[in-house]
N, C-alpha and C. Protein backbone atom coordinates (compact mmCIF):
# COMPACT_ATOMS: atom_id res chain seq x y z
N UNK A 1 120.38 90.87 110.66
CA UNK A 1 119.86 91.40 109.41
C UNK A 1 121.01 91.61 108.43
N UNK A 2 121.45 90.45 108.08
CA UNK A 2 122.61 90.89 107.37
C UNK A 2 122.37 91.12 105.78
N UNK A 3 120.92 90.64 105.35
CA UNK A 3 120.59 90.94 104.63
C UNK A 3 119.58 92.14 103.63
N UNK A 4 119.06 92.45 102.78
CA UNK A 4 118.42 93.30 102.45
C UNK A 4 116.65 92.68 102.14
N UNK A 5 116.60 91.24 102.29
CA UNK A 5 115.42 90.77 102.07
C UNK A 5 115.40 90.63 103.55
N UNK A 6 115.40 90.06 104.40
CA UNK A 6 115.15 90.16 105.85
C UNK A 6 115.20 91.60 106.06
N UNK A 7 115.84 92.35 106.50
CA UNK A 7 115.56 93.75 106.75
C UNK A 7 114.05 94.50 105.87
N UNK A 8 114.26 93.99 104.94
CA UNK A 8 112.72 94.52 103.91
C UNK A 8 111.72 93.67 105.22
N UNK A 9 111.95 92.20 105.24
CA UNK A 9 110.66 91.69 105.43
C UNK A 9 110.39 92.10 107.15
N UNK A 10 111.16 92.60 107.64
CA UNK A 10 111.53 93.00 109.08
C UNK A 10 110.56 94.17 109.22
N UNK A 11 110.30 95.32 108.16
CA UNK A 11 109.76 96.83 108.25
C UNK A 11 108.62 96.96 108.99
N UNK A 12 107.90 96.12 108.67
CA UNK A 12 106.60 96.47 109.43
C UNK A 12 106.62 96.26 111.04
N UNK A 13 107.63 95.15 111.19
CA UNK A 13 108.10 94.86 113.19
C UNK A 13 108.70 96.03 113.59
N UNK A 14 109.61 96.77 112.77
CA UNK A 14 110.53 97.89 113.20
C UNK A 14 109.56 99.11 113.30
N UNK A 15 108.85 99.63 112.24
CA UNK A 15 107.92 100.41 112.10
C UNK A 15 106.80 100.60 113.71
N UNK A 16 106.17 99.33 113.63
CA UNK A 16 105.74 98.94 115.20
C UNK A 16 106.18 98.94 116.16
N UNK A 17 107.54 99.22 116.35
CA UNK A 17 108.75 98.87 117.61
C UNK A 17 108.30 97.31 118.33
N UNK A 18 108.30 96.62 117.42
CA UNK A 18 108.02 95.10 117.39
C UNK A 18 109.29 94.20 117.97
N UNK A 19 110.37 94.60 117.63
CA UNK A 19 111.73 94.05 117.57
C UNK A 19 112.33 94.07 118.73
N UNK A 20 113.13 92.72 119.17
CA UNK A 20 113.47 92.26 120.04
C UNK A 20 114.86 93.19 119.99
N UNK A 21 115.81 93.86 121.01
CA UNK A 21 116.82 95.04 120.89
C UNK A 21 117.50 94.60 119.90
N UNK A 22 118.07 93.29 120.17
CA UNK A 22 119.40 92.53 119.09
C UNK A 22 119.47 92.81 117.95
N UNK A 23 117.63 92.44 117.22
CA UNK A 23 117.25 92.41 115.88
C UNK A 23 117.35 93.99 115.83
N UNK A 24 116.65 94.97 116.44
CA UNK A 24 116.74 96.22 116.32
C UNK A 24 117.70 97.00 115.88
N UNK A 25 118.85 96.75 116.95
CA UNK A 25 120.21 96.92 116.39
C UNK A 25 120.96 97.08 114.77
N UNK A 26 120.53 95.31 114.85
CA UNK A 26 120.96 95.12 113.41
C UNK A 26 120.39 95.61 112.28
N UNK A 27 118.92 95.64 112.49
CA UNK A 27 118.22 96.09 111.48
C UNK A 27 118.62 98.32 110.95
N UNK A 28 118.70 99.07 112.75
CA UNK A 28 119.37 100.23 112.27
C UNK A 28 120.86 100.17 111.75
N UNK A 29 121.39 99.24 112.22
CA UNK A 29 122.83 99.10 111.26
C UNK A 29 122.52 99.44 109.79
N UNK A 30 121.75 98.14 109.20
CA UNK A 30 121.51 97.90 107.81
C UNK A 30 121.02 99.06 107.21
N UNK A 31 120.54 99.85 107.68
CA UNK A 31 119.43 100.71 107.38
C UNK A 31 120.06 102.30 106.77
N UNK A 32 121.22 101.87 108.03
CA UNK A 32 122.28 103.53 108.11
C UNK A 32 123.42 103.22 106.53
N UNK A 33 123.58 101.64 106.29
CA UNK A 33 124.37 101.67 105.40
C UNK A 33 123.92 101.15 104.24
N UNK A 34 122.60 101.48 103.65
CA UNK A 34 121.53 100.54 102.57
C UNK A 34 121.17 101.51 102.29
N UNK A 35 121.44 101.80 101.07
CA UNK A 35 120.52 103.33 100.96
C UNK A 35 119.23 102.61 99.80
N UNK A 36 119.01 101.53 99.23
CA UNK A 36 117.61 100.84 98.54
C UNK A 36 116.86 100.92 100.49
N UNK A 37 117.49 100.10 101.15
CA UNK A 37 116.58 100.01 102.46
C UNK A 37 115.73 101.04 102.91
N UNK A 38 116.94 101.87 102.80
CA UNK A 38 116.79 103.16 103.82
C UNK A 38 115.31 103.88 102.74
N UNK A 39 115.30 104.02 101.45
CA UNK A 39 114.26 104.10 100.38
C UNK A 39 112.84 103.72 101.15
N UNK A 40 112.96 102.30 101.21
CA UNK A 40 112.21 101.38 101.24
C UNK A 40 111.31 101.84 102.97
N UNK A 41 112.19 102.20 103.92
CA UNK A 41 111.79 102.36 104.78
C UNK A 41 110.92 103.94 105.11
N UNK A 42 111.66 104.95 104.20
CA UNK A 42 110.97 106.55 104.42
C UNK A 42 109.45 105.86 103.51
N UNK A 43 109.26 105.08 102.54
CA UNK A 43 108.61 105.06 101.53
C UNK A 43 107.14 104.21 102.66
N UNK A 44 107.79 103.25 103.16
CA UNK A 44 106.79 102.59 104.35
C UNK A 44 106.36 103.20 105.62
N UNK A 45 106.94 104.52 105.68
CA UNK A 45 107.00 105.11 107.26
C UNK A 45 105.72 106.34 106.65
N UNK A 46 106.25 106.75 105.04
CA UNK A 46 105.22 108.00 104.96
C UNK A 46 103.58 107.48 104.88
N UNK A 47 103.65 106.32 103.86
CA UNK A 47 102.33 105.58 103.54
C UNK A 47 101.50 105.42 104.72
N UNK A 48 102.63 104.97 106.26
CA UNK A 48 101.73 104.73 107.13
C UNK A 48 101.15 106.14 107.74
N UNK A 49 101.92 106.60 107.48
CA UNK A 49 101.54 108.21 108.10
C UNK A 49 100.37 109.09 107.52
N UNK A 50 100.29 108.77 106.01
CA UNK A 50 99.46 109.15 105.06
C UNK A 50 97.80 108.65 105.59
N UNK A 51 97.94 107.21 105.63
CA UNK A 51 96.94 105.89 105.52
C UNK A 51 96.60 106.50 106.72
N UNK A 52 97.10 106.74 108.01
CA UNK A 52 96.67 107.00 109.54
C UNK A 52 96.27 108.36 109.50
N UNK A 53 96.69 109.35 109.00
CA UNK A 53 95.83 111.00 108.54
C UNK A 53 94.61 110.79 108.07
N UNK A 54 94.70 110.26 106.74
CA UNK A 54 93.10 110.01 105.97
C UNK A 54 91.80 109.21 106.78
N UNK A 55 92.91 108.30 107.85
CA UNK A 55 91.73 107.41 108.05
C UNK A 55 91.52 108.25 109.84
N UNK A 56 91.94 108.79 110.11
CA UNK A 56 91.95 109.35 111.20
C UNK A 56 91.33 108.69 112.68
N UNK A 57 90.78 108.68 113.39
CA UNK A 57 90.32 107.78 114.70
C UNK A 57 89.43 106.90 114.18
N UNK A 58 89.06 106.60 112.59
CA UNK A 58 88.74 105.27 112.44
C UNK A 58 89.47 104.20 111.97
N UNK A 59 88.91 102.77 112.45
CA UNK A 59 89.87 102.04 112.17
C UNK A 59 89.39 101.98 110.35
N UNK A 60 90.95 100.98 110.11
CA UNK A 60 90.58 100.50 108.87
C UNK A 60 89.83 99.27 108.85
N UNK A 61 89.07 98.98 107.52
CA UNK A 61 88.78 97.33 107.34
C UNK A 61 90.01 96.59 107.00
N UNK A 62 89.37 95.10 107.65
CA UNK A 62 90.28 94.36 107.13
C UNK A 62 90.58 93.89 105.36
N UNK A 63 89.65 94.62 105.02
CA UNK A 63 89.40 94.52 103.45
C UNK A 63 90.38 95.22 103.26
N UNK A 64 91.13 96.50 103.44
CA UNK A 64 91.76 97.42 103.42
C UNK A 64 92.69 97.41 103.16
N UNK A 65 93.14 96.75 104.66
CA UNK A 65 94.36 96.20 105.20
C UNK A 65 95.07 95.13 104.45
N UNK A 66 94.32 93.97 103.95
CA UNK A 66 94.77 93.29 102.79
C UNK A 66 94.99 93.47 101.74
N UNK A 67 94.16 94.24 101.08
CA UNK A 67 94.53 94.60 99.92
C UNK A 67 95.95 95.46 99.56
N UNK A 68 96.45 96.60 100.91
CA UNK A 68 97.44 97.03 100.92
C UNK A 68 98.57 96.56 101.14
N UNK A 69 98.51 95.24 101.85
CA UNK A 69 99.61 94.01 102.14
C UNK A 69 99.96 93.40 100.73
N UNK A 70 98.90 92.81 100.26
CA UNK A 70 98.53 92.88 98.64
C UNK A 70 99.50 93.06 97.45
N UNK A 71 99.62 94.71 97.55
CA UNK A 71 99.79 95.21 96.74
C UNK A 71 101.46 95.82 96.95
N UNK A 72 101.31 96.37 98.54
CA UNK A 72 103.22 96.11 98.63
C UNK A 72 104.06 94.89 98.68
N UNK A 73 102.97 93.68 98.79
CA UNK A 73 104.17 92.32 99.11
C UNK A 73 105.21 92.36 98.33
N UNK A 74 104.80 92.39 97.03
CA UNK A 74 105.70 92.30 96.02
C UNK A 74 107.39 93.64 96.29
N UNK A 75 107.08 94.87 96.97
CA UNK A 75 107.94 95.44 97.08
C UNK A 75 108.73 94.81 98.42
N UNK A 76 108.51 93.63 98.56
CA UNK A 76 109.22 93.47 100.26
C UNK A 76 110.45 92.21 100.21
N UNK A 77 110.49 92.36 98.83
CA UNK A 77 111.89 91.27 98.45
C UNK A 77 112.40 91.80 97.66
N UNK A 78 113.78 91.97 97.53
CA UNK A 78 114.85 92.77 96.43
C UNK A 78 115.62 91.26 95.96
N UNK A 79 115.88 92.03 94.49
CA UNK A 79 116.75 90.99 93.55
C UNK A 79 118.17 90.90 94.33
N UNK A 80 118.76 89.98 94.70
CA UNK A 80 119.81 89.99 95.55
C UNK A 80 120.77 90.35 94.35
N UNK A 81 121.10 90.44 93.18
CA UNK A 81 122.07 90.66 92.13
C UNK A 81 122.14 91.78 92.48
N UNK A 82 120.88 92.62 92.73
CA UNK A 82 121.33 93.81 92.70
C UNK A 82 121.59 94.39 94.13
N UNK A 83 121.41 93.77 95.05
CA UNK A 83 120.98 94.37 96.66
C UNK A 83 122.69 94.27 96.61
């Protein structure tokens, strides 16, 4: 993860404990020294926390679920000028 667009597009595997150790690794490296990442990641960790309170032992739709993919995609790539 040496980057800040891979590490973005990585969040939701890490979030899941999806990640193979290696990638894991790298990805808390990036994370400890990225402070846009590190943003990016409290900002994806609360939403899910939020989204899983409200919706409580029901699931979501997949209507839902897309639309919220949707609407953060666009936050899941940074301008590298500025990263």
């Amino acid at each position: 993860m040496a980057d800040c667009n891979e590490t973005l597009r990585e969040l939701d595997r890490f979030l899941d404990n999806e990640l193979a150790s290696e990638v894991l690794g790298e990805m808390m490296e990036h994370l400890d020294q990225c402070v846009d990442c590190q943003q990016a990641f409290e900002f994806h960790a609360e939403l899910r926390a939020v989204v899983k309170k409200a919706a409580g032992d029901e699931p979501l739709p997949d209507s839902l679920l897309g639309r919220i993919k949707q609407c953060f995609g666009t936050d899941l790539t940074v301008d590298t000028d500025q990263a």
